[in-house]
PDB file of N, CA and C in Angstrom:
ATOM      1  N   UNK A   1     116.757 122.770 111.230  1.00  0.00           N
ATOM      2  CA  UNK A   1     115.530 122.880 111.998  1.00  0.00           C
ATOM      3  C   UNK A   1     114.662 121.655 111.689  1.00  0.00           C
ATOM      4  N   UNK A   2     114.388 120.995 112.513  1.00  0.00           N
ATOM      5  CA  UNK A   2     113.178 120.001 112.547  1.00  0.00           C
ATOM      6  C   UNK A   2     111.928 120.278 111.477  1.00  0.00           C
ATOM      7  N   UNK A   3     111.626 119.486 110.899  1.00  0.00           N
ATOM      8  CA  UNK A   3     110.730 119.521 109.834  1.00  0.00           C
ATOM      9  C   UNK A   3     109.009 120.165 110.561  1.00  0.00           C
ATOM     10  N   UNK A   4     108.966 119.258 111.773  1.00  0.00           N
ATOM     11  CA  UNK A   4     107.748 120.001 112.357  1.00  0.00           C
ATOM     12  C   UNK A   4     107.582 121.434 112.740  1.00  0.00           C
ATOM     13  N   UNK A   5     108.731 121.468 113.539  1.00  0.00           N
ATOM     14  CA  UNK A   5     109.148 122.860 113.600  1.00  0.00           C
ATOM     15  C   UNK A   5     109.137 124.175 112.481  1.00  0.00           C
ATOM     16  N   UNK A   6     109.783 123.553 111.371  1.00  0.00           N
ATOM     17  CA  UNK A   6     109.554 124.277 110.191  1.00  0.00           C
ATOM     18  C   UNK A   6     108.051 124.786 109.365  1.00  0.00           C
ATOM     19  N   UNK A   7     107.677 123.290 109.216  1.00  0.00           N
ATOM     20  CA  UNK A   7     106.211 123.648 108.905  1.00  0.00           C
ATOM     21  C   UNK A   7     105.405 124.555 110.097  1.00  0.00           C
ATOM     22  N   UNK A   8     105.214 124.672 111.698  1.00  0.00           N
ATOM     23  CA  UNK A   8     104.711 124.926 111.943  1.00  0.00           C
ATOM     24  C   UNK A   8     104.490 126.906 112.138  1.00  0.00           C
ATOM     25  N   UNK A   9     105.932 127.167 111.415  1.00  0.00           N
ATOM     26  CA  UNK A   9     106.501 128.861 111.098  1.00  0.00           C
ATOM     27  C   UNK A   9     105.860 129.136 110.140  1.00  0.00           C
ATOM     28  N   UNK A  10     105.668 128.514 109.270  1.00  0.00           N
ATOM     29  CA  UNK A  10     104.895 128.855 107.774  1.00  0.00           C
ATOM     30  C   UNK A  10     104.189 129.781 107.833  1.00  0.00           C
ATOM     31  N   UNK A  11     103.759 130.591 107.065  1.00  0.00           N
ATOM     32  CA  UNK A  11     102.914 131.382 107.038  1.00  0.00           C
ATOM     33  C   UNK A  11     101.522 131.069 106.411  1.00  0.00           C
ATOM     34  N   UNK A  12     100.967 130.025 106.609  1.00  0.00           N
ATOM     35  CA  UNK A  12      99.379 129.551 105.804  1.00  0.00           C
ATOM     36  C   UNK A  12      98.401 129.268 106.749  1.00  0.00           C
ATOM     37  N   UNK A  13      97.594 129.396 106.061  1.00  0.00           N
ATOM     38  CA  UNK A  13      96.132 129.676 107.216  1.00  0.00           C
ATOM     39  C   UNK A  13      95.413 128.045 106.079  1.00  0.00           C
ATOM     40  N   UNK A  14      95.658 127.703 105.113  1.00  0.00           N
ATOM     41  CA  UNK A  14      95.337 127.118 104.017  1.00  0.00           C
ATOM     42  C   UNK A  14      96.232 125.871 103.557  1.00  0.00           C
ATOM     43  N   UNK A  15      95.298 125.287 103.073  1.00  0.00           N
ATOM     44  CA  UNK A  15      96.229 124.178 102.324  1.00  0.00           C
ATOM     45  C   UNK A  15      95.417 123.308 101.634  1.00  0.00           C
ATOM     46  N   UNK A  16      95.747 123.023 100.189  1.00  0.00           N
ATOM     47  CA  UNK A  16      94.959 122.453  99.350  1.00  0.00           C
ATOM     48  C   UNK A  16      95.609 120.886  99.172  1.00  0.00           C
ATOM     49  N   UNK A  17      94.426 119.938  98.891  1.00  0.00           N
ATOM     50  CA  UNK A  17      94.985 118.710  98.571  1.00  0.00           C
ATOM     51  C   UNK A  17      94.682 118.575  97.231  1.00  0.00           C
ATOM     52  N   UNK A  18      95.469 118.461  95.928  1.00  0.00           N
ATOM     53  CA  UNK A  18      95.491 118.305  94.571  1.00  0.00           C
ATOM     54  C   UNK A  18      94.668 117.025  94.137  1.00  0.00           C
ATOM     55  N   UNK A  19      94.285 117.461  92.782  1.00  0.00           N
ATOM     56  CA  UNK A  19      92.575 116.807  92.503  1.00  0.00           C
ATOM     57  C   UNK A  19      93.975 115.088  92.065  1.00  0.00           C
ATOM     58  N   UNK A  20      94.870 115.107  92.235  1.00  0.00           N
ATOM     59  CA  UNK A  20      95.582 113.649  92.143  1.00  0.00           C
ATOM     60  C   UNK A  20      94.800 112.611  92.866  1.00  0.00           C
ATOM     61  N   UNK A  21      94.995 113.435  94.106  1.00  0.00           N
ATOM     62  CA  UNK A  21      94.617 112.577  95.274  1.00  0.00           C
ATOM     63  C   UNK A  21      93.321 112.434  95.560  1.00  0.00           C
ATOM     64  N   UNK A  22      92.681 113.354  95.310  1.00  0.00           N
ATOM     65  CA  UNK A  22      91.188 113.554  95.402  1.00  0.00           C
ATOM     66  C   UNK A  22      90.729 112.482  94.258  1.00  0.00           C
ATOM     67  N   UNK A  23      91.030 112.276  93.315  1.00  0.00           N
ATOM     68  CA  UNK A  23      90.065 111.419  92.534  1.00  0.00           C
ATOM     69  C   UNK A  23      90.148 110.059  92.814  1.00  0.00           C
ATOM     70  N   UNK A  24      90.637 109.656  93.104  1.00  0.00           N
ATOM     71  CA  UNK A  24      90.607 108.139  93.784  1.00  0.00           C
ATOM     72  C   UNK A  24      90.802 107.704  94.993  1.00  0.00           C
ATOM     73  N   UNK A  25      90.626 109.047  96.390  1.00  0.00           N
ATOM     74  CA  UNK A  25      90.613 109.230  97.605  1.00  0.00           C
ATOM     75  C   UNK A  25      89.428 108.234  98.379  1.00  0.00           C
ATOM     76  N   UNK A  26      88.609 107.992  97.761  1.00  0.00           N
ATOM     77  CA  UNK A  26      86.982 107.323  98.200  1.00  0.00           C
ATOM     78  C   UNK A  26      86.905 105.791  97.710  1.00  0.00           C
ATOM     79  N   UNK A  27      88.244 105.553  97.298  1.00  0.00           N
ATOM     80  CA  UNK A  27      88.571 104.209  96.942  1.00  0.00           C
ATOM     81  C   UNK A  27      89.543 103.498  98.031  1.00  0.00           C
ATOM     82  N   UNK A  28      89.902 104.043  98.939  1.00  0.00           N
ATOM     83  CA  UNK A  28      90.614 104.125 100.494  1.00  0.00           C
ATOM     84  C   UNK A  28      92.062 103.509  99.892  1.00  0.00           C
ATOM     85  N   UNK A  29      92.678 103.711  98.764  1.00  0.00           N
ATOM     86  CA  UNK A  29      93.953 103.263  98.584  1.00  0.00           C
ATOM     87  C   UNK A  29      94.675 103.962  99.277  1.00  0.00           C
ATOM     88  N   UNK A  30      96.475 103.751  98.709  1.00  0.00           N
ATOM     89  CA  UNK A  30      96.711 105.504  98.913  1.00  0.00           C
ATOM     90  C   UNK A  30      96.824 106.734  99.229  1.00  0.00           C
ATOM     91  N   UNK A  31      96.057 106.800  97.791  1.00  0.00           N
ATOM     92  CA  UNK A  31      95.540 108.091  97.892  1.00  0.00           C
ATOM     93  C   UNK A  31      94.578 108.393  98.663  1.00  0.00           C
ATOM     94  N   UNK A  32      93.826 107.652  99.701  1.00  0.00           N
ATOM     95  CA  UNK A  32      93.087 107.569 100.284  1.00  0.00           C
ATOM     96  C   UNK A  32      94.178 107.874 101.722  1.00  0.00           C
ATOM     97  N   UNK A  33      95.007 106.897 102.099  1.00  0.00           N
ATOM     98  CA  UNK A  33      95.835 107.702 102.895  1.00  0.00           C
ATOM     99  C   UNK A  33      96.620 108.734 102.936  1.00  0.00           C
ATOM    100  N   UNK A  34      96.933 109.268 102.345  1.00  0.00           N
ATOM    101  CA  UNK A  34      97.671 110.629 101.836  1.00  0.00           C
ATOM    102  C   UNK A  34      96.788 111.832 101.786  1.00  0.00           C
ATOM    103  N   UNK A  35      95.042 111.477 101.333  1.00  0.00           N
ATOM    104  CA  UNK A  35      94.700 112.690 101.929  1.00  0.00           C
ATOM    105  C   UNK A  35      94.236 112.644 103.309  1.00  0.00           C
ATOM    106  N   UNK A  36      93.840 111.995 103.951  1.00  0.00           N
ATOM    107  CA  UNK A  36      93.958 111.753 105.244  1.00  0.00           C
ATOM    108  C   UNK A  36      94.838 111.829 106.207  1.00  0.00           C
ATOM    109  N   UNK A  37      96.090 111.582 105.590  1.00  0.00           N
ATOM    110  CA  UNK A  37      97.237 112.469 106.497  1.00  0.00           C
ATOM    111  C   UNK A  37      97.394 113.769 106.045  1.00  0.00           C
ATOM    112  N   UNK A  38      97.041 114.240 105.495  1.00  0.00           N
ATOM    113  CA  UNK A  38      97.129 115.563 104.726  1.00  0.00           C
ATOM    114  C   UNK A  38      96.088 116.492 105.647  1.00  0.00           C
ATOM    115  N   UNK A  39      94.969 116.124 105.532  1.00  0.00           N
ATOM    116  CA  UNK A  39      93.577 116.550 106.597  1.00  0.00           C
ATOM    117  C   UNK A  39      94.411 117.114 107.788  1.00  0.00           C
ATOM    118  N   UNK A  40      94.486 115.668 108.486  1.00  0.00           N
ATOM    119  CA  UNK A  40      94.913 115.225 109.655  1.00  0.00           C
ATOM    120  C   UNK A  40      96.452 116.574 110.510  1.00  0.00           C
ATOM    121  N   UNK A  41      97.023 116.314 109.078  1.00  0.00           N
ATOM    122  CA  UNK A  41      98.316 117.213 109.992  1.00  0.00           C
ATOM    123  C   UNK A  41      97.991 118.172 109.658  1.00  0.00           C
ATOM    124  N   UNK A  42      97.146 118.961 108.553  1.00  0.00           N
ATOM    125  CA  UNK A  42      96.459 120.499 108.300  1.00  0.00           C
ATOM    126  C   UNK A  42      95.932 120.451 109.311  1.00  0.00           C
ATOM    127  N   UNK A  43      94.987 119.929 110.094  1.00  0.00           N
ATOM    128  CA  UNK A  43      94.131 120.273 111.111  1.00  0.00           C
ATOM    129  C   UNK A  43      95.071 120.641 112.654  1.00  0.00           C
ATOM    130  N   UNK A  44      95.998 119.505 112.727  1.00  0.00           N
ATOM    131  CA  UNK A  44      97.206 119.506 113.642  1.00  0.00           C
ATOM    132  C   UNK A  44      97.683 120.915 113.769  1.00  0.00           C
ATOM    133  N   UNK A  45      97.776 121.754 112.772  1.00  0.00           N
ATOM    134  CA  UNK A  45      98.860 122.730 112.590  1.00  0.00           C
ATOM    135  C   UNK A  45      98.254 124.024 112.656  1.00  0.00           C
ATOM    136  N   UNK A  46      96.564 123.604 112.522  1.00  0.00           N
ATOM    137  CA  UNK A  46      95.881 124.844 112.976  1.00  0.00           C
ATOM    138  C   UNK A  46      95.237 125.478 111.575  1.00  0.00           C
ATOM    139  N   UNK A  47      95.618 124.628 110.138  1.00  0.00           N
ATOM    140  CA  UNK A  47      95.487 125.142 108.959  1.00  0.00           C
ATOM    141  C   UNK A  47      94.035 124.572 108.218  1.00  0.00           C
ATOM    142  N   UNK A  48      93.609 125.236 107.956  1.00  0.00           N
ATOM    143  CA  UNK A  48      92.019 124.539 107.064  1.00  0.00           C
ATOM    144  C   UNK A  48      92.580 124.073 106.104  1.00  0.00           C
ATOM    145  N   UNK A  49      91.844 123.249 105.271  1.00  0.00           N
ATOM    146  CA  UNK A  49      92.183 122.276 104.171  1.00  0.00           C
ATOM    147  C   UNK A  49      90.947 122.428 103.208  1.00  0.00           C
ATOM    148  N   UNK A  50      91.148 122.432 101.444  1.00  0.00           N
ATOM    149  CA  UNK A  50      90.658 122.931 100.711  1.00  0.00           C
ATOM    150  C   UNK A  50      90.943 121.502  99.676  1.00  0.00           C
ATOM    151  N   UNK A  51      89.720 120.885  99.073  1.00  0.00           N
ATOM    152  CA  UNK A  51      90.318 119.611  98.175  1.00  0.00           C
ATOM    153  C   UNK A  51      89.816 120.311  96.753  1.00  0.00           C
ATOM    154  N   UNK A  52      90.720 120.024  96.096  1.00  0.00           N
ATOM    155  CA  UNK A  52      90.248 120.705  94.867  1.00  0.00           C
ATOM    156  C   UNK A  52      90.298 119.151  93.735  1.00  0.00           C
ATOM    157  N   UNK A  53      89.193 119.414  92.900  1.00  0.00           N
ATOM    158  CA  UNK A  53      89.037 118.605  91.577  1.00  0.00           C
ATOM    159  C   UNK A  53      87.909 117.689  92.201  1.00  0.00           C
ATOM    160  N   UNK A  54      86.957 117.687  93.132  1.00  0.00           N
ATOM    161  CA  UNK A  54      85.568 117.288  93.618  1.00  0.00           C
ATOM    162  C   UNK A  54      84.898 116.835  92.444  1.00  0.00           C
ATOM    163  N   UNK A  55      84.573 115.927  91.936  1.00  0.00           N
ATOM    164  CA  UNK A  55      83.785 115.710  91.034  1.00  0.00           C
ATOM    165  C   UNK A  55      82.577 114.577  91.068  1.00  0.00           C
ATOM    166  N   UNK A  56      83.133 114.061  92.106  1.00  0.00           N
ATOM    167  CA  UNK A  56      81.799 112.869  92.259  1.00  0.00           C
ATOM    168  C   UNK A  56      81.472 113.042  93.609  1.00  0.00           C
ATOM    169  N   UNK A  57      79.675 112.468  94.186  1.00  0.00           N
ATOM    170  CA  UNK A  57      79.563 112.346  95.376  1.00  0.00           C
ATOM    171  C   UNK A  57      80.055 111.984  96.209  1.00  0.00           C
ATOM    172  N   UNK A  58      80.609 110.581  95.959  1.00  0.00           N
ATOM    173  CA  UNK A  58      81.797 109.873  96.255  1.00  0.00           C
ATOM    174  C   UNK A  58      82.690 110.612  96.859  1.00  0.00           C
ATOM    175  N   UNK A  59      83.925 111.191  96.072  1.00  0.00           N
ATOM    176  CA  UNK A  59      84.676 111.548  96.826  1.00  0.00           C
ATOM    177  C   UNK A  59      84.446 112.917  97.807  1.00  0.00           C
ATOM    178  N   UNK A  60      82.621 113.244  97.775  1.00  0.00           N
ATOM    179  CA  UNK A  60      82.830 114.487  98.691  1.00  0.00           C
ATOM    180  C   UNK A  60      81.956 114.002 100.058  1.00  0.00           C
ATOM    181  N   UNK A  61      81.882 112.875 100.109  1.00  0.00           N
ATOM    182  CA  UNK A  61      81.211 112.478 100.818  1.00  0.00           C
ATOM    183  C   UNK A  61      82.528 111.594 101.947  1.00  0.00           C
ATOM    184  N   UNK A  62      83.397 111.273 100.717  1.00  0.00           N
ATOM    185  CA  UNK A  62      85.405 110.894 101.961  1.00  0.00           C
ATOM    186  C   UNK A  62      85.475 111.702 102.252  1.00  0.00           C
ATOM    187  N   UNK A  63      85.399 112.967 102.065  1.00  0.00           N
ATOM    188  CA  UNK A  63      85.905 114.147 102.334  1.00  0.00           C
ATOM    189  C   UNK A  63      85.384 115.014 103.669  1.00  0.00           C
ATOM    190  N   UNK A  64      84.222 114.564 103.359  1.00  0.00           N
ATOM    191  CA  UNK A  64      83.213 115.167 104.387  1.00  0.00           C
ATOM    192  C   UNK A  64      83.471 114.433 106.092  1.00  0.00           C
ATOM    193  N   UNK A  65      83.529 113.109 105.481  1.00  0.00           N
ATOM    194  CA  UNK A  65      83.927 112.274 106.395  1.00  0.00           C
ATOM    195  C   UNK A  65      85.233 112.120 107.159  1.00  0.00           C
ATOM    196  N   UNK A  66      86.576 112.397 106.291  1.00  0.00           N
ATOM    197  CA  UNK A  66      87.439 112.944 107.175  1.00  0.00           C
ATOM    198  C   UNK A  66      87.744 114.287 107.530  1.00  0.00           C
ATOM    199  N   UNK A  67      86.565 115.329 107.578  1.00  0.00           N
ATOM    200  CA  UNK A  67      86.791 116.704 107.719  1.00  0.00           C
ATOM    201  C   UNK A  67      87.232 117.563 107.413  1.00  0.00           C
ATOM    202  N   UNK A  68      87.487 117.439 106.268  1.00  0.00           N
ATOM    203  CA  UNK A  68      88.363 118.488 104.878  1.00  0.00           C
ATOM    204  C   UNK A  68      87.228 119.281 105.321  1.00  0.00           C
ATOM    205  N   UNK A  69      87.793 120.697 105.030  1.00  0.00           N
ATOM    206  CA  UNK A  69      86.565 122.028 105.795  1.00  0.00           C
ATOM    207  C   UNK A  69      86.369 122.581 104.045  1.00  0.00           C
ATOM    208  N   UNK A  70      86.825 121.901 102.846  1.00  0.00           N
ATOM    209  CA  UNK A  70      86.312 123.081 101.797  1.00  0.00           C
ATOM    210  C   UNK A  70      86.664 121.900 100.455  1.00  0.00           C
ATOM    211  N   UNK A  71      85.577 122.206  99.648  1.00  0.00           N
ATOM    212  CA  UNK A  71      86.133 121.857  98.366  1.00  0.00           C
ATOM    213  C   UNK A  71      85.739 122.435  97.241  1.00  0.00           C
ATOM    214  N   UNK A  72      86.405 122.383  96.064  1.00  0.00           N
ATOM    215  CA  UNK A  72      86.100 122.881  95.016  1.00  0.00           C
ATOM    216  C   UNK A  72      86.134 121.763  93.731  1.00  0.00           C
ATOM    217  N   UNK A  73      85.707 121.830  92.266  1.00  0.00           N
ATOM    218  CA  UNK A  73      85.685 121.142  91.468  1.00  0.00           C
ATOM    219  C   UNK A  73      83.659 121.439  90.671  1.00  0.00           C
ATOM    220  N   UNK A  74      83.876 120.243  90.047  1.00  0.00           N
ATOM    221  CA  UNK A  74      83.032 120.207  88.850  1.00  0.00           C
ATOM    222  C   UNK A  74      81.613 119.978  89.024  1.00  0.00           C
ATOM    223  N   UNK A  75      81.744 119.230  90.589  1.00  0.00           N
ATOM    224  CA  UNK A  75      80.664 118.791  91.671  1.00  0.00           C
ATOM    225  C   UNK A  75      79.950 120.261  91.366  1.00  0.00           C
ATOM    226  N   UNK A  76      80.171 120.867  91.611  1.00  0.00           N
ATOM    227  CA  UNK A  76      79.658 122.261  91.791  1.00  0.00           C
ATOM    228  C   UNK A  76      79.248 123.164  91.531  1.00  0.00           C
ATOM    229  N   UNK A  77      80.739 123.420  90.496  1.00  0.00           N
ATOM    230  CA  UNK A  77      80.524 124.374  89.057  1.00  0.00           C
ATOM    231  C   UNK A  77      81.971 124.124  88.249  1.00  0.00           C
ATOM    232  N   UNK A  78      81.335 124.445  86.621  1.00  0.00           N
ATOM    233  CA  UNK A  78      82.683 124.532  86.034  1.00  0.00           C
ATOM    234  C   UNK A  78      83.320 125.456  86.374  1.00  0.00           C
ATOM    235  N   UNK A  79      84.411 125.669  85.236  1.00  0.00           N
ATOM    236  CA  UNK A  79      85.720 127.054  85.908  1.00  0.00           C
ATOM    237  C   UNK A  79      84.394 128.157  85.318  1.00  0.00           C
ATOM    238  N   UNK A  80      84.375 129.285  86.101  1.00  0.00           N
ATOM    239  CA  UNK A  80      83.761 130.392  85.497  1.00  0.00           C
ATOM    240  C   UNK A  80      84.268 131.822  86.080  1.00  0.00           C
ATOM    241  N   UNK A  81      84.040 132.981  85.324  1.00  0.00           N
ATOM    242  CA  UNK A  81      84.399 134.003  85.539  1.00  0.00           C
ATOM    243  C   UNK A  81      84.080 134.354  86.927  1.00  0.00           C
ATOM    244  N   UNK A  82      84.884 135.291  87.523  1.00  0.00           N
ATOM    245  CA  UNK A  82      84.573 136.059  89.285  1.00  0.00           C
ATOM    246  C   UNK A  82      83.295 136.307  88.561  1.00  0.00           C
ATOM    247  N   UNK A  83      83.089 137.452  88.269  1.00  0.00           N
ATOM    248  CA  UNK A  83      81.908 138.109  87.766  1.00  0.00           C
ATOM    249  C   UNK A  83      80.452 137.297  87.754  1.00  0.00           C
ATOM    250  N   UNK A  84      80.592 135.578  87.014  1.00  0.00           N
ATOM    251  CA  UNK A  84      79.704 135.195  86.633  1.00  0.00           C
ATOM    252  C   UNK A  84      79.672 133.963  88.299  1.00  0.00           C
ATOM    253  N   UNK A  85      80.909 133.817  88.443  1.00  0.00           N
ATOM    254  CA  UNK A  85      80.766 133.364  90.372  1.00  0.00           C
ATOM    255  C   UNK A  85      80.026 133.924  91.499  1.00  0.00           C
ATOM    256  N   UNK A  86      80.164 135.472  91.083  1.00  0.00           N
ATOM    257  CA  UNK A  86      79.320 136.020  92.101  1.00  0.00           C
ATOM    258  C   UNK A  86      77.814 136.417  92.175  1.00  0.00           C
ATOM    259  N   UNK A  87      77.236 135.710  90.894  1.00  0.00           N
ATOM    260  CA  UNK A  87      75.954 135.439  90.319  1.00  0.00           C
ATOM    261  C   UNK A  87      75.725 134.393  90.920  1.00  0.00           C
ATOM    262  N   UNK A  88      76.564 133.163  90.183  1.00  0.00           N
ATOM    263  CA  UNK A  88      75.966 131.642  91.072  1.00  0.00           C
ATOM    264  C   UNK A  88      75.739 131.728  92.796  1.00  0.00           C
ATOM    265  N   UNK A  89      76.491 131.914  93.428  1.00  0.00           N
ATOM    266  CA  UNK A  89      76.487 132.776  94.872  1.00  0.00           C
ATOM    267  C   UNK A  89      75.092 133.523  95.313  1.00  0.00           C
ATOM    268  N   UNK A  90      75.279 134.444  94.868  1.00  0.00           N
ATOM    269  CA  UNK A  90      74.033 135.229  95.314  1.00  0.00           C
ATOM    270  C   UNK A  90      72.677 134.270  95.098  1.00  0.00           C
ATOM    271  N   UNK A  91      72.704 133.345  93.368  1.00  0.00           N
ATOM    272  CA  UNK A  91      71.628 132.798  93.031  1.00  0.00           C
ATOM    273  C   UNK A  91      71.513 131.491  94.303  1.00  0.00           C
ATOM    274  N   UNK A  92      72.851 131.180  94.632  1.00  0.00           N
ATOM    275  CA  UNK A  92      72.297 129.927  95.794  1.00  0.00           C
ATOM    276  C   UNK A  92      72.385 128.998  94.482  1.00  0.00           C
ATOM    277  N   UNK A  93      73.048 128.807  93.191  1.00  0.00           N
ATOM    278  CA  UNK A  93      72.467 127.627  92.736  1.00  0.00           C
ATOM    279  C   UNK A  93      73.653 126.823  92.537  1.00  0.00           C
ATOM    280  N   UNK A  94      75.292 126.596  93.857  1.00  0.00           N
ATOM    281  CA  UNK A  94      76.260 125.990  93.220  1.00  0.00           C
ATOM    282  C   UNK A  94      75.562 124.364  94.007  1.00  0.00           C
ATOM    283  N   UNK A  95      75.522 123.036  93.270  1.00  0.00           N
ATOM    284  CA  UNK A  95      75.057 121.855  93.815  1.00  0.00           C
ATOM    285  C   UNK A  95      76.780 121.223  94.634  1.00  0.00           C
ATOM    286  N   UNK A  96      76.743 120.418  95.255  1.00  0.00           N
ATOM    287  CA  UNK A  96      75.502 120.149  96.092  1.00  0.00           C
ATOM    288  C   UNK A  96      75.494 121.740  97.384  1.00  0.00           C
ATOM    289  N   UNK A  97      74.250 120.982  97.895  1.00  0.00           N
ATOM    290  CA  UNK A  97      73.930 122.248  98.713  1.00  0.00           C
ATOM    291  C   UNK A  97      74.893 123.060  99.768  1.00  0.00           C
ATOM    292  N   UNK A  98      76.009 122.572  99.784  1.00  0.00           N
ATOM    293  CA  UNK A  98      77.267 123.682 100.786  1.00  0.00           C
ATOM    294  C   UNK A  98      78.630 123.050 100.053  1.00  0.00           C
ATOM    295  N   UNK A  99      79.440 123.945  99.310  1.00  0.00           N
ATOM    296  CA  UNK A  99      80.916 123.758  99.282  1.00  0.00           C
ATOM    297  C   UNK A  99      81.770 123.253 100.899  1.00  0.00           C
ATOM    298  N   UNK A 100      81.159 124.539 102.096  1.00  0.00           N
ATOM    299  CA  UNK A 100      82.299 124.439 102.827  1.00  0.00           C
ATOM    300  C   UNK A 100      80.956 123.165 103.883  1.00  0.00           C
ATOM    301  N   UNK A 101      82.123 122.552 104.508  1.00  0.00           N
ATOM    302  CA  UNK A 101      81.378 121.380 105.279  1.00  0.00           C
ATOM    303  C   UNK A 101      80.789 121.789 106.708  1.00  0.00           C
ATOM    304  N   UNK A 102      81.918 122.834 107.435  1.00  0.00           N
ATOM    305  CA  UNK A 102      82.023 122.940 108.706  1.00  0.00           C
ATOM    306  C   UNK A 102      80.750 124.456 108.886  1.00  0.00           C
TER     307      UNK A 102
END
């Protein structure tokens, strides 16, 4: 079966791009193309895209810019308990002011 074909059976609504690529994504190497085709054919396929390991403005501001719909990382908050997540949440206090873009 054709590779497009294949991917497009999958069962994901999701798809994350690994903080590899994300940390030196806003430096347009690369890794700068790779998450951009990554975006690009998630969006193609009907799948939202999630960048995880966000840590500088920088790279959430590439991100924003090629339409990644979600990110997560340090930008935000450290790792913390559900429990103590659904505090930050309610409090409104994860920076910067929206995880999801769209």
């Amino acid at each position: 079966m054709p590779t497009r074909r294949y991917l497009s059976r999958l069962p994901i609504d999701c798809l994350k791009i690994d903080r590899t690529f994300v940390s030196q994504a806003h430096r347009h190497g690369q890794d700068a193309a790779i998450a951009q085709a990554v975006i690009s054919c998630a969006h193609s396929l009907g799948v939202r895209v999630i960048a995880e390991g966000v840590e500088t403005v920088e790279q959430l501001e590439f991100l924003r810019m090629h339409r990644c719909d979600q990110a997560q990382g340090y930008l935000f908050s450290p790792a913390v308990h559900p429990e103590a997540m659904a505090q930050l949440l309610a409090a409104g206090s994860l920076k910067p002011s929206a995880a999801k873009f769209n």
